[in-house]
PDB file of N, CA and C in Angstrom:
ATOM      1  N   UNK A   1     122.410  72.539  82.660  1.00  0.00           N
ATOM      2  CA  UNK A   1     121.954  72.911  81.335  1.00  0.00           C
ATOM      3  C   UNK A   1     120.551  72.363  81.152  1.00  0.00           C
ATOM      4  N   UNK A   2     119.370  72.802  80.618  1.00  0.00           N
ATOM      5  CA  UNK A   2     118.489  72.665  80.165  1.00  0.00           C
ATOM      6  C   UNK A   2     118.223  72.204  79.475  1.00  0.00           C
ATOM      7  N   UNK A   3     116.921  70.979  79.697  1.00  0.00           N
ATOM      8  CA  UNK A   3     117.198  69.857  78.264  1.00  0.00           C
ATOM      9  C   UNK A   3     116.767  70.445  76.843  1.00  0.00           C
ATOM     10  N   UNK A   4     116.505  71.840  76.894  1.00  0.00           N
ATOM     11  CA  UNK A   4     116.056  72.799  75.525  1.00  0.00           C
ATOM     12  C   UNK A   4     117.457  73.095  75.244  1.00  0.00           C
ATOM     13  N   UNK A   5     118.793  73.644  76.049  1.00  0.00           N
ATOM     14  CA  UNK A   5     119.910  74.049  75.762  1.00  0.00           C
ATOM     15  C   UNK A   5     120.997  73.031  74.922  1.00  0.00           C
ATOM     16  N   UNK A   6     120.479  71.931  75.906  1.00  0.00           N
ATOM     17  CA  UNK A   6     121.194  70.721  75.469  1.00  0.00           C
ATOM     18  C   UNK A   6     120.484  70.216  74.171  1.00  0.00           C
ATOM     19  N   UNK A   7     119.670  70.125  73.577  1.00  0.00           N
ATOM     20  CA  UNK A   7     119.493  69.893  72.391  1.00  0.00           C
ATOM     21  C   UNK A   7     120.084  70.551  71.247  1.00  0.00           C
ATOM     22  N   UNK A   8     120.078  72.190  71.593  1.00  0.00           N
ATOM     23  CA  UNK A   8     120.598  72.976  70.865  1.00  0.00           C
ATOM     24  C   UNK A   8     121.920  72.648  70.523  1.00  0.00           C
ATOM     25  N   UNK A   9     122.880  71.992  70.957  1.00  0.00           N
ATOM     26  CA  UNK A   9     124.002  71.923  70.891  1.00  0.00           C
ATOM     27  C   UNK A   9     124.808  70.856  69.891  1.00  0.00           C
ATOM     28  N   UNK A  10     124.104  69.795  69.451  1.00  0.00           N
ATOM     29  CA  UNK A  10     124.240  69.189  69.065  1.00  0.00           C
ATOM     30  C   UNK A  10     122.814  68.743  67.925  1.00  0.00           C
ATOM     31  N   UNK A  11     123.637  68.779  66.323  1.00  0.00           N
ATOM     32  CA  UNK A  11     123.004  68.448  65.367  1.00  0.00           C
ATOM     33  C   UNK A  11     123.664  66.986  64.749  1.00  0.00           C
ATOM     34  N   UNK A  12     122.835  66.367  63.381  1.00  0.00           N
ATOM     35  CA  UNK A  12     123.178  66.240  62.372  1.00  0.00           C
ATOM     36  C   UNK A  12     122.586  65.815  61.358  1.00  0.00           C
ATOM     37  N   UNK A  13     122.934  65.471  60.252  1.00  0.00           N
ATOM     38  CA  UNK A  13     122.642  65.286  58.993  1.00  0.00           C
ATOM     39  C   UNK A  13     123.015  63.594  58.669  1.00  0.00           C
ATOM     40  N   UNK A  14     121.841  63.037  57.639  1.00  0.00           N
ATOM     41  CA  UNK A  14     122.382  61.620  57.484  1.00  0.00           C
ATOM     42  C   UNK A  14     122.069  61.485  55.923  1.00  0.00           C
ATOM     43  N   UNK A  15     123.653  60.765  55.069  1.00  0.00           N
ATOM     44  CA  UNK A  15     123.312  60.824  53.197  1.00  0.00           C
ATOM     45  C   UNK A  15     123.107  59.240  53.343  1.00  0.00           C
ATOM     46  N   UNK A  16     122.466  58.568  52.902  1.00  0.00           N
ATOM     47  CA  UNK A  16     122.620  57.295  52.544  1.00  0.00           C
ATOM     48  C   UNK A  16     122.938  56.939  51.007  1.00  0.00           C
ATOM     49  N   UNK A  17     123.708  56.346  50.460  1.00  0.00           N
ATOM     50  CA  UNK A  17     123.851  55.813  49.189  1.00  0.00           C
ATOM     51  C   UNK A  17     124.059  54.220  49.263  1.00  0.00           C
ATOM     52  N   UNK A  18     122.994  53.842  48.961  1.00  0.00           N
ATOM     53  CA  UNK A  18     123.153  52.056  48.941  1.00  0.00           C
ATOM     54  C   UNK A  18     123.198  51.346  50.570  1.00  0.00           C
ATOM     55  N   UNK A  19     124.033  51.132  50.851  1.00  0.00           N
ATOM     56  CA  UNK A  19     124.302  50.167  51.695  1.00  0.00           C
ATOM     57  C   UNK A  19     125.313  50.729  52.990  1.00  0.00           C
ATOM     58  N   UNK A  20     125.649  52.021  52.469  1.00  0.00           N
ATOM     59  CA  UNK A  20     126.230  52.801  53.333  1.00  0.00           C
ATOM     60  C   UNK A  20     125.327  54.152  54.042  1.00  0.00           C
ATOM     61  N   UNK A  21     125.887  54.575  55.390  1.00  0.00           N
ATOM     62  CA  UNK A  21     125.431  55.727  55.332  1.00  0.00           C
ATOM     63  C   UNK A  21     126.340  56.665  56.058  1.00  0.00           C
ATOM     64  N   UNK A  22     125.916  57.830  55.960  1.00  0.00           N
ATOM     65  CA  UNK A  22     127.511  58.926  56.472  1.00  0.00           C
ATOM     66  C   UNK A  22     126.307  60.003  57.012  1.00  0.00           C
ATOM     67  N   UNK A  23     126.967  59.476  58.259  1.00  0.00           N
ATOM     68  CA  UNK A  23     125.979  60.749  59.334  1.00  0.00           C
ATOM     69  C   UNK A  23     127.055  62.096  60.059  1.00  0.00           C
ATOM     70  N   UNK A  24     126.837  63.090  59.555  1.00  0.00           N
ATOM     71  CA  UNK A  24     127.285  64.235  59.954  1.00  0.00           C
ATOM     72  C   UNK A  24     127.323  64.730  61.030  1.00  0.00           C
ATOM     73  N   UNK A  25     128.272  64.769  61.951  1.00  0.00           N
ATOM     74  CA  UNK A  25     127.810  65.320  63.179  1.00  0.00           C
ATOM     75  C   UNK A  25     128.382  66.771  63.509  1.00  0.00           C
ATOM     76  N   UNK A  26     127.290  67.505  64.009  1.00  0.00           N
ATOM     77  CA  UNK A  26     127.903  68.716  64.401  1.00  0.00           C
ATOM     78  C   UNK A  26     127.860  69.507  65.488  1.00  0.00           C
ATOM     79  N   UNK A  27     128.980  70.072  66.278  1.00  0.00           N
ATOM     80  CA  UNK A  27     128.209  70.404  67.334  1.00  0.00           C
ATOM     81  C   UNK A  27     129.286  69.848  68.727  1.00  0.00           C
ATOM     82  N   UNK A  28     128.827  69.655  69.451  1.00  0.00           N
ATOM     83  CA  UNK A  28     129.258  69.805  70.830  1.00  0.00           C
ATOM     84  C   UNK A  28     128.289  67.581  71.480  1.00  0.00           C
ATOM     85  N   UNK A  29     128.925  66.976  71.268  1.00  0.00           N
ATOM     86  CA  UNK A  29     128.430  65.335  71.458  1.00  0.00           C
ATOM     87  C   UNK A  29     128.599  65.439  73.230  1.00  0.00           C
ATOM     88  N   UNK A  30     127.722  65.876  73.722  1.00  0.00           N
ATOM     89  CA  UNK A  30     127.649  66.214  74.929  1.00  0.00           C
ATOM     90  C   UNK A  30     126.582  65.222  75.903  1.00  0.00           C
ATOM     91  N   UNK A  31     126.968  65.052  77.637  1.00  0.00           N
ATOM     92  CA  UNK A  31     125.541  64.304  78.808  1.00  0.00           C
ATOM     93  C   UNK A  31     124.463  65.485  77.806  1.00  0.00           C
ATOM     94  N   UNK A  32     123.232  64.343  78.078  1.00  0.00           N
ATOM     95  CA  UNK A  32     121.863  65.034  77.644  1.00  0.00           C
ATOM     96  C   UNK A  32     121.786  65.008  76.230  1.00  0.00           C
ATOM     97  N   UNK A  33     122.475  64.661  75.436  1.00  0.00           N
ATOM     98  CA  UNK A  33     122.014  64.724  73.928  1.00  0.00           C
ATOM     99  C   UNK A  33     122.749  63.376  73.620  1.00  0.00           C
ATOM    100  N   UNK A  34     123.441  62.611  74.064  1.00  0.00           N
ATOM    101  CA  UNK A  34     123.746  61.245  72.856  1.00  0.00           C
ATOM    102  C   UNK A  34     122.997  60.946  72.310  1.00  0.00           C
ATOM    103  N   UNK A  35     121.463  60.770  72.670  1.00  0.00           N
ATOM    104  CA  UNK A  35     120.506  59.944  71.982  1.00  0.00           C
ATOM    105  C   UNK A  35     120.482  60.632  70.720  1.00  0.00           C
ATOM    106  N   UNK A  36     120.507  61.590  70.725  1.00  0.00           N
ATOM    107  CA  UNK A  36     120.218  62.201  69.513  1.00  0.00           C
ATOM    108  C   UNK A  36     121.029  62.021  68.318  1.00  0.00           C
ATOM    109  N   UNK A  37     122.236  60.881  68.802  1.00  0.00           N
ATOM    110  CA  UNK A  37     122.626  60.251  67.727  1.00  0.00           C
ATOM    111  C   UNK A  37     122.957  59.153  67.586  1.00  0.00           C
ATOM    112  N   UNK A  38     122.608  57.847  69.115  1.00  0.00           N
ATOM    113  CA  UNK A  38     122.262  56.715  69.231  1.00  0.00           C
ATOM    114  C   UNK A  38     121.026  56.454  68.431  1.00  0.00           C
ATOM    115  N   UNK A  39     120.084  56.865  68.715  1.00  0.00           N
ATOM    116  CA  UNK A  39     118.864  56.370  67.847  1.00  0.00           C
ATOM    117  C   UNK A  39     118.913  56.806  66.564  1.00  0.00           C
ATOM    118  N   UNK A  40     119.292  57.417  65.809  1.00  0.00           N
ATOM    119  CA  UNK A  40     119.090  57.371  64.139  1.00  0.00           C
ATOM    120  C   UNK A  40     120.329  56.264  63.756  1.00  0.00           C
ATOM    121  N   UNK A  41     121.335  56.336  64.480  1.00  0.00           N
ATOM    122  CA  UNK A  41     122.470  55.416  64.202  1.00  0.00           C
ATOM    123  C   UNK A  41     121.601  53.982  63.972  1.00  0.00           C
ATOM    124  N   UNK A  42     121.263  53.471  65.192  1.00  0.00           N
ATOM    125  CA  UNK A  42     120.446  52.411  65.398  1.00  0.00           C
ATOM    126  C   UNK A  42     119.801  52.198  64.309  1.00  0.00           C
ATOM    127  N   UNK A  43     118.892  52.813  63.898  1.00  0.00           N
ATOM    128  CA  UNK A  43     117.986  52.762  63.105  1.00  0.00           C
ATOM    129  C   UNK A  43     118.678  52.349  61.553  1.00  0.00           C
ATOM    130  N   UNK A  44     119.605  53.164  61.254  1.00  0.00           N
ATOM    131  CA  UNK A  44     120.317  52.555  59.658  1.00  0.00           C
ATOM    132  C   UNK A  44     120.963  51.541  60.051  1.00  0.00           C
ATOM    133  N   UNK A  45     120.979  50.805  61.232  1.00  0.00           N
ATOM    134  CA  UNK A  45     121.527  49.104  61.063  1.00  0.00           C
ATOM    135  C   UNK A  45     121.412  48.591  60.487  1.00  0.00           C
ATOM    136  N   UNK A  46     120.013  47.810  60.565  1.00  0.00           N
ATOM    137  CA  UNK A  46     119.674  47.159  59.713  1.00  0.00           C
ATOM    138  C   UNK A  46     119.517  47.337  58.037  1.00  0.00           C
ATOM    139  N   UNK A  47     119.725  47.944  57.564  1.00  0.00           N
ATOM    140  CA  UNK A  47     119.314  48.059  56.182  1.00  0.00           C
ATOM    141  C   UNK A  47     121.315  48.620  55.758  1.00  0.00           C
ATOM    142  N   UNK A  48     122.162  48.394  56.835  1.00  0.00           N
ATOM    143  CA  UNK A  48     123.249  49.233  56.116  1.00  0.00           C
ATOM    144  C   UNK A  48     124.189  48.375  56.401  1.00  0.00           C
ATOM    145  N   UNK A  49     125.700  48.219  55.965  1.00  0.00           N
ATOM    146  CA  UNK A  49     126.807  47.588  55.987  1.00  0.00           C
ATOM    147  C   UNK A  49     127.516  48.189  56.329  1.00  0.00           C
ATOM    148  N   UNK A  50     127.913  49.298  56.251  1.00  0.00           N
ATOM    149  CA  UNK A  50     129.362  50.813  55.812  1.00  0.00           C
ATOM    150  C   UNK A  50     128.096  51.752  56.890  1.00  0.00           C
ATOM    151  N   UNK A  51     128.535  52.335  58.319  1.00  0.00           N
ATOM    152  CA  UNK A  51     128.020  53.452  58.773  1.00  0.00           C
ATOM    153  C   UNK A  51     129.513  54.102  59.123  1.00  0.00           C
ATOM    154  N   UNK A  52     129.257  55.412  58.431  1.00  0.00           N
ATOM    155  CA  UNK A  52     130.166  56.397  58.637  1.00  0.00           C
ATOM    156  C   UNK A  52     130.337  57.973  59.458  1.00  0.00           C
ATOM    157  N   UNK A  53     130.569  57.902  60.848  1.00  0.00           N
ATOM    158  CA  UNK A  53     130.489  58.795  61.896  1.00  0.00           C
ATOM    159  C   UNK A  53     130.907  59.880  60.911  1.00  0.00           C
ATOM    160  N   UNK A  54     131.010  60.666  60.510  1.00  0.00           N
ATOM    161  CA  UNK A  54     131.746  61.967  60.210  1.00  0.00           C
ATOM    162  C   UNK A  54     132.198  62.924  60.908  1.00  0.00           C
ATOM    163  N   UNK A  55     133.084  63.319  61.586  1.00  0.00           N
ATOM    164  CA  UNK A  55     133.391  64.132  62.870  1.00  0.00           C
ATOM    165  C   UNK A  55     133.859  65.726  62.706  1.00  0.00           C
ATOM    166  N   UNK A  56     133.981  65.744  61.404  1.00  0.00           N
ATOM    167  CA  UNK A  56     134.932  66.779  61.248  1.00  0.00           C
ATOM    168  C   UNK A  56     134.441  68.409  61.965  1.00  0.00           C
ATOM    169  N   UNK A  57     133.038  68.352  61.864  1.00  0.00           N
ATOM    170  CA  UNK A  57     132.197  69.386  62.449  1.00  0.00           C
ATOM    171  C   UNK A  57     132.096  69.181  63.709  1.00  0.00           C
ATOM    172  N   UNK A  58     132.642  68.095  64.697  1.00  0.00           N
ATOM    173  CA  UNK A  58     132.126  67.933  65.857  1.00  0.00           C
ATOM    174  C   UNK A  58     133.304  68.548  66.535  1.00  0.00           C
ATOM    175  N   UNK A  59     132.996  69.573  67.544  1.00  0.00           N
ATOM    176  CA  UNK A  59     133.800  70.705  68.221  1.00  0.00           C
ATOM    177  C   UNK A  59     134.198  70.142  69.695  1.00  0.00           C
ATOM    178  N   UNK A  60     133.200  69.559  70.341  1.00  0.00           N
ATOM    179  CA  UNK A  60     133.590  69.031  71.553  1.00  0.00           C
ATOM    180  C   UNK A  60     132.991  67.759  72.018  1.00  0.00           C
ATOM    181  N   UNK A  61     133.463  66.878  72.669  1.00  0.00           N
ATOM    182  CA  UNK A  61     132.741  65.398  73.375  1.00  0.00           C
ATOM    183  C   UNK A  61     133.126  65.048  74.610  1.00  0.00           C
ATOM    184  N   UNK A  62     132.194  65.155  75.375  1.00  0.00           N
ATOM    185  CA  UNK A  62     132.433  64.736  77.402  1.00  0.00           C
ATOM    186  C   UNK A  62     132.528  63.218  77.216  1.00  0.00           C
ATOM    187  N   UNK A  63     133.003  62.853  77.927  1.00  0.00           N
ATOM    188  CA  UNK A  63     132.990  61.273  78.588  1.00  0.00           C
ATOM    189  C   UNK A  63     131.791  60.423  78.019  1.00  0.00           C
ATOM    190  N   UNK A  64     130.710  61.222  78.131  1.00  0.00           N
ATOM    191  CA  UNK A  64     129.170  60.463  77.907  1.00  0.00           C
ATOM    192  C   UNK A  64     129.341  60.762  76.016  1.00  0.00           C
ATOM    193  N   UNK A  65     129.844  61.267  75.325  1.00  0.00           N
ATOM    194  CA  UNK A  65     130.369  61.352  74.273  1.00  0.00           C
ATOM    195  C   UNK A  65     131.221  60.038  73.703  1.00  0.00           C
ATOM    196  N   UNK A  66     132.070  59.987  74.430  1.00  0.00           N
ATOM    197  CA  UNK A  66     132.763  59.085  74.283  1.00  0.00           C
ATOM    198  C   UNK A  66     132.186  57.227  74.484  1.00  0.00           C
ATOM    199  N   UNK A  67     131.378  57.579  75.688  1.00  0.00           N
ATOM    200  CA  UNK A  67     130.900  56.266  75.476  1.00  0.00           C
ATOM    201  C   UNK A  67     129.857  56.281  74.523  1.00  0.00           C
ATOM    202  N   UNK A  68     129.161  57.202  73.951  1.00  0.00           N
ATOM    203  CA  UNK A  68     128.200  56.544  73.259  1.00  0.00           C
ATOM    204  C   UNK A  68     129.198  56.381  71.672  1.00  0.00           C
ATOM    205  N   UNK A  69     130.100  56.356  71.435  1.00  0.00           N
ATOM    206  CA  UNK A  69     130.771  55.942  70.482  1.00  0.00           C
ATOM    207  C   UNK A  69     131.210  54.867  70.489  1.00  0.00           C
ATOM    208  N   UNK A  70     131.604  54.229  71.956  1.00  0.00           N
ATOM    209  CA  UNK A  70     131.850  52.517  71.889  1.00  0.00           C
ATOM    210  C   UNK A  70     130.372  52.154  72.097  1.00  0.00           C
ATOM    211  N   UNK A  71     129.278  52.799  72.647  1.00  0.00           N
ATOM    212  CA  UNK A  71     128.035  52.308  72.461  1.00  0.00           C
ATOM    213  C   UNK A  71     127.620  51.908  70.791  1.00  0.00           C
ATOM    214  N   UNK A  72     128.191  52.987  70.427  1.00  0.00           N
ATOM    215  CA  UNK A  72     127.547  52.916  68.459  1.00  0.00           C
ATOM    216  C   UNK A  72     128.647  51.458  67.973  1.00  0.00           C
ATOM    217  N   UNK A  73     129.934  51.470  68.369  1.00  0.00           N
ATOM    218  CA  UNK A  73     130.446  50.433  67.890  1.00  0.00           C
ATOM    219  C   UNK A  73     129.667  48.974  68.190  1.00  0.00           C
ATOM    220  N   UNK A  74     129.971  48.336  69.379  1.00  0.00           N
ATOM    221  CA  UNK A  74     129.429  47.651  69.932  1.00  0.00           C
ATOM    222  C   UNK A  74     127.853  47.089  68.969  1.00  0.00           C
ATOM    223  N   UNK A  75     126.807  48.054  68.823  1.00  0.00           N
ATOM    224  CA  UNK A  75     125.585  48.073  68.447  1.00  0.00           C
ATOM    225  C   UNK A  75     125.511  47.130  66.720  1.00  0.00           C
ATOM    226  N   UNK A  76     126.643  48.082  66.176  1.00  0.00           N
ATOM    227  CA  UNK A  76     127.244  48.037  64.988  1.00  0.00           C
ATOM    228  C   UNK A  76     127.810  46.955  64.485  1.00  0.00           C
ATOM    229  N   UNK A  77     128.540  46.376  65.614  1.00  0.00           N
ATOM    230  CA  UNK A  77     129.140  44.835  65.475  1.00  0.00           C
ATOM    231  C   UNK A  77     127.796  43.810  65.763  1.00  0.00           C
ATOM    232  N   UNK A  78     127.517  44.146  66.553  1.00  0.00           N
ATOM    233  CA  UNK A  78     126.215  42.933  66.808  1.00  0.00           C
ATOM    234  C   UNK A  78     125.038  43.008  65.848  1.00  0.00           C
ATOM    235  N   UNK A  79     125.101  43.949  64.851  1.00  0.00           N
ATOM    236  CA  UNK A  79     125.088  43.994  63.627  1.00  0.00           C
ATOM    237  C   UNK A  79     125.318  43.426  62.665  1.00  0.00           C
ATOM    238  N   UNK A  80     126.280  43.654  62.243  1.00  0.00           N
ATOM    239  CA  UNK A  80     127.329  42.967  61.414  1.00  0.00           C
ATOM    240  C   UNK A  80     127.543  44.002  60.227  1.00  0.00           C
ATOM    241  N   UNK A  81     127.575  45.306  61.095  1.00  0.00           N
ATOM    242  CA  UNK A  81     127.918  46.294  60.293  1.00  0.00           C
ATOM    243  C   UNK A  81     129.327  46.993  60.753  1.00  0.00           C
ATOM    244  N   UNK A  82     129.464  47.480  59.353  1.00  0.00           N
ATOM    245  CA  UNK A  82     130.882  48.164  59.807  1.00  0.00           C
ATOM    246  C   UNK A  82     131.083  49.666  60.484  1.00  0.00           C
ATOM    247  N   UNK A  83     131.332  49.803  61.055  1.00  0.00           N
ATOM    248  CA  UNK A  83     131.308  51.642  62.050  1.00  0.00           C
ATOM    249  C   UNK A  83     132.569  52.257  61.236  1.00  0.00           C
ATOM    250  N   UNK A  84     133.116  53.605  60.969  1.00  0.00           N
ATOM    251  CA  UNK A  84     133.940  54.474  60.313  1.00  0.00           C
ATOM    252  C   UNK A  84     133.949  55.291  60.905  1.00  0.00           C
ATOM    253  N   UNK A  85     134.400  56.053  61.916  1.00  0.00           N
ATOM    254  CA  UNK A  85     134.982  57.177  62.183  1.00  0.00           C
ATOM    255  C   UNK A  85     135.856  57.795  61.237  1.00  0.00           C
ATOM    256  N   UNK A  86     135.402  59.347  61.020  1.00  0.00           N
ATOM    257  CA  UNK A  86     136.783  60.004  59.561  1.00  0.00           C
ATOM    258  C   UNK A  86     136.712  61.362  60.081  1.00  0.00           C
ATOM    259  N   UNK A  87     137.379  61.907  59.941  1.00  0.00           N
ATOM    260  CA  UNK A  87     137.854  63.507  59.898  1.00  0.00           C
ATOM    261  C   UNK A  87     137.482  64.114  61.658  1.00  0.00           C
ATOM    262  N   UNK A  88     138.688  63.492  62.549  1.00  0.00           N
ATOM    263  CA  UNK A  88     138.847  63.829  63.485  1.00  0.00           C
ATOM    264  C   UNK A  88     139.433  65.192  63.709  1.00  0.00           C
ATOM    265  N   UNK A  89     138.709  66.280  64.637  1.00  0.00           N
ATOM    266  CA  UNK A  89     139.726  67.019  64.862  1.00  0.00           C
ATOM    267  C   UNK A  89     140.915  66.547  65.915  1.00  0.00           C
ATOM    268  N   UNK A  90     141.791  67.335  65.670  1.00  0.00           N
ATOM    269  CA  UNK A  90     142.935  67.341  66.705  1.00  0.00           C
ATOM    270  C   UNK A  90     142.441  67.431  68.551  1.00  0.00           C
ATOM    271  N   UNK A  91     141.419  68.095  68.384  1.00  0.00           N
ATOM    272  CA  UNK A  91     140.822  67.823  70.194  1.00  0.00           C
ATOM    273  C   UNK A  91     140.123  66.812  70.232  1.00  0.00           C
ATOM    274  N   UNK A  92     139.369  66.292  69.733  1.00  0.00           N
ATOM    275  CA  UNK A  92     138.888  64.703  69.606  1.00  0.00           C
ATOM    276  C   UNK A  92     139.755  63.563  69.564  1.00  0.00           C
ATOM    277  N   UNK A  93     140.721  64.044  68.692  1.00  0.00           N
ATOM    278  CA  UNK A  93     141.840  62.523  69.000  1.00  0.00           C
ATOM    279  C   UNK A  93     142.881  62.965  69.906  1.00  0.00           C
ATOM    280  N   UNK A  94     142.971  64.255  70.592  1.00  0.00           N
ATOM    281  CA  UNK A  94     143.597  64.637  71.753  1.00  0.00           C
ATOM    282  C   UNK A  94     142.806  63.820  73.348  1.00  0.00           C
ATOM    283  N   UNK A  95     141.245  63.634  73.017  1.00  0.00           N
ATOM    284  CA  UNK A  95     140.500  63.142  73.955  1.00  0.00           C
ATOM    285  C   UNK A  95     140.393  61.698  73.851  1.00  0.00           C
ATOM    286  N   UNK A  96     140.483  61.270  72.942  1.00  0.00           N
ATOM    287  CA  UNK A  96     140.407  59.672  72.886  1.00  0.00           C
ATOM    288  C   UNK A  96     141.864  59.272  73.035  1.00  0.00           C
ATOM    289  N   UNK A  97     142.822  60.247  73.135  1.00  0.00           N
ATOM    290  CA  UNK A  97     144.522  59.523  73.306  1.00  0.00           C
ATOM    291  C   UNK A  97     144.346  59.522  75.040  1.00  0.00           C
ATOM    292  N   UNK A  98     144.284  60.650  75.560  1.00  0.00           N
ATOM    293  CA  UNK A  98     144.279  60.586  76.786  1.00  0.00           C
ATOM    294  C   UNK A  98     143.335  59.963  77.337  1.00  0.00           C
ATOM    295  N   UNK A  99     142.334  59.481  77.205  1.00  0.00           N
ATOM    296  CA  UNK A  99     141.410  58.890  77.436  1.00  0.00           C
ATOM    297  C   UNK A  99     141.927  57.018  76.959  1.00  0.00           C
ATOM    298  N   UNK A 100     143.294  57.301  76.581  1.00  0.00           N
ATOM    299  CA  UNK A 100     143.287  55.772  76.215  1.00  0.00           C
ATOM    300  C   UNK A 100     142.244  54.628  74.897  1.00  0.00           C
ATOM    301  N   UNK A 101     141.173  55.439  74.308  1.00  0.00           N
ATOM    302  CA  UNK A 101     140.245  55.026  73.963  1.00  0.00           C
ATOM    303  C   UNK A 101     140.912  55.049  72.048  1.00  0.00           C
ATOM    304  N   UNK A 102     141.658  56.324  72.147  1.00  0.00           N
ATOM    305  CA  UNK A 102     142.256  55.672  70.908  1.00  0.00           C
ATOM    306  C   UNK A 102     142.933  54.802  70.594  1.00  0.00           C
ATOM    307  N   UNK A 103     143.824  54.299  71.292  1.00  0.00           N
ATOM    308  CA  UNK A 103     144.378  52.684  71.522  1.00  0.00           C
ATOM    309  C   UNK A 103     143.162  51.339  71.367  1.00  0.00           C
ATOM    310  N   UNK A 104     142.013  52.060  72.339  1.00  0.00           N
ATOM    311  CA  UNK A 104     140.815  50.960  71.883  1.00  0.00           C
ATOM    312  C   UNK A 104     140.189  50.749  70.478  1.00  0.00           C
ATOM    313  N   UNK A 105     140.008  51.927  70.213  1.00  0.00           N
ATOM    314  CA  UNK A 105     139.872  52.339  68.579  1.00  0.00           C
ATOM    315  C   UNK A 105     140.630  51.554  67.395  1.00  0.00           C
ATOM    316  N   UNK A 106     141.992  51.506  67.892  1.00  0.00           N
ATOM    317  CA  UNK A 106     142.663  51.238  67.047  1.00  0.00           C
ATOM    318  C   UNK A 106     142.602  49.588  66.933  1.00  0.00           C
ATOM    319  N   UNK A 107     142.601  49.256  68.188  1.00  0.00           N
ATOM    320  CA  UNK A 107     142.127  47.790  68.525  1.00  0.00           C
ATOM    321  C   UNK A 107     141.097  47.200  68.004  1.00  0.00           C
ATOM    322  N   UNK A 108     139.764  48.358  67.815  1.00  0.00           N
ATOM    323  CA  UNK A 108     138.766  47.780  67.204  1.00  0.00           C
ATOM    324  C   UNK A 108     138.974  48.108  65.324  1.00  0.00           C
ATOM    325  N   UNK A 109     139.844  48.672  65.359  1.00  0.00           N
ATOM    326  CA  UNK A 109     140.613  48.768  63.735  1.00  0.00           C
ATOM    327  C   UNK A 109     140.632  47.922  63.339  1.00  0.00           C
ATOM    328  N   UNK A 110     141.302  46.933  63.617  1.00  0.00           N
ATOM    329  CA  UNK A 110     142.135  45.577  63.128  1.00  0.00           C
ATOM    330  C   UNK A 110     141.088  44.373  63.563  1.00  0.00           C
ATOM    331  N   UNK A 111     139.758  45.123  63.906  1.00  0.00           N
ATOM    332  CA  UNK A 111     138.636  43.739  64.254  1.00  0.00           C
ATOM    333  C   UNK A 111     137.337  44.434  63.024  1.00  0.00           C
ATOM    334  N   UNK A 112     137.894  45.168  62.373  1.00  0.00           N
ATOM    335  CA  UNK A 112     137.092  45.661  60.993  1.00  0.00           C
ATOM    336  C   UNK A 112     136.326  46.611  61.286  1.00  0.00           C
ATOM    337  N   UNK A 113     136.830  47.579  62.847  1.00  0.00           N
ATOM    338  CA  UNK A 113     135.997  49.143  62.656  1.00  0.00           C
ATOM    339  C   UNK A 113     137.138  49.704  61.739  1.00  0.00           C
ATOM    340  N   UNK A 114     137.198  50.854  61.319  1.00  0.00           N
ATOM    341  CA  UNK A 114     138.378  51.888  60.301  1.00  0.00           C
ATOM    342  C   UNK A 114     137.836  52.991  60.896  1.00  0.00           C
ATOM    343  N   UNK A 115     139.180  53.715  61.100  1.00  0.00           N
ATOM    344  CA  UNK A 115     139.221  54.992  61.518  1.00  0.00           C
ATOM    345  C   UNK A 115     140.063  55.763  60.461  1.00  0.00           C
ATOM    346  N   UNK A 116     139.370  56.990  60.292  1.00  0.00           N
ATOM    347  CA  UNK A 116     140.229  57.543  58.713  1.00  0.00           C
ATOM    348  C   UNK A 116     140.409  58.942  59.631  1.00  0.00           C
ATOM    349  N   UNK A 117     142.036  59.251  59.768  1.00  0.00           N
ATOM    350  CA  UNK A 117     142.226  60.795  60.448  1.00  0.00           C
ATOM    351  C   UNK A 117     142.580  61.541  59.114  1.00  0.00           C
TER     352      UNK A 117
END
């Protein structure tokens, strides 16, 4: 894929209110585009407490998908911000079950990430 194709594929949108922010993702979280939502993530660290993944628009995520979501956690904690995953589809938490990673998820639940299905 073409790094013009691969951009195409993946959008989003970011609302901030206060101290939180809720970034929209849409699209296909695919190799060749994480950054494109590692770095704005990054960027509302500092100034935020509450960052909220929004998934509900997100259609598909490869492996490199997946890690950059324990990448965003990780980032987030050394932070001392809180990460939110909400409105999973059913193939996303079909990929993080088999992938075992929702078990990690859930693990990082109870260490003050929240996951809202």
């Amino acid at each position: 894929m073409s790094t013009q194709a691969a951009a195409s594929v993946f959008s989003l949108s970011i609302a901030q209110a206060g101290s939180k922010a809720t970034v929209q993702c849409r699209g296909r979280l695919v190799s060749g585009v994480c950054n494109q939502l590692v770095q704005p993530v990054k960027e509302l660290l500092p100034a935020s407490k509450l960052v909220v993944l929004d998934l509900s628009e997100l259609t598909h995520m490869d492996s490199m998908g997946l890690g950059t979501i324990v990448r965003l956690y990780v980032s987030a904690k050394a932070a001392g911000v809180t990460l939110q995953l909400c409105h999973l589809s059913p193939h996303i938490r079909q990929i993080l079950g088999v992938t075992h990673l929702l078990n990690v998820l859930t693990d990082m639940c109870e260490q003050g990430v929240n996951l809202r299905f």
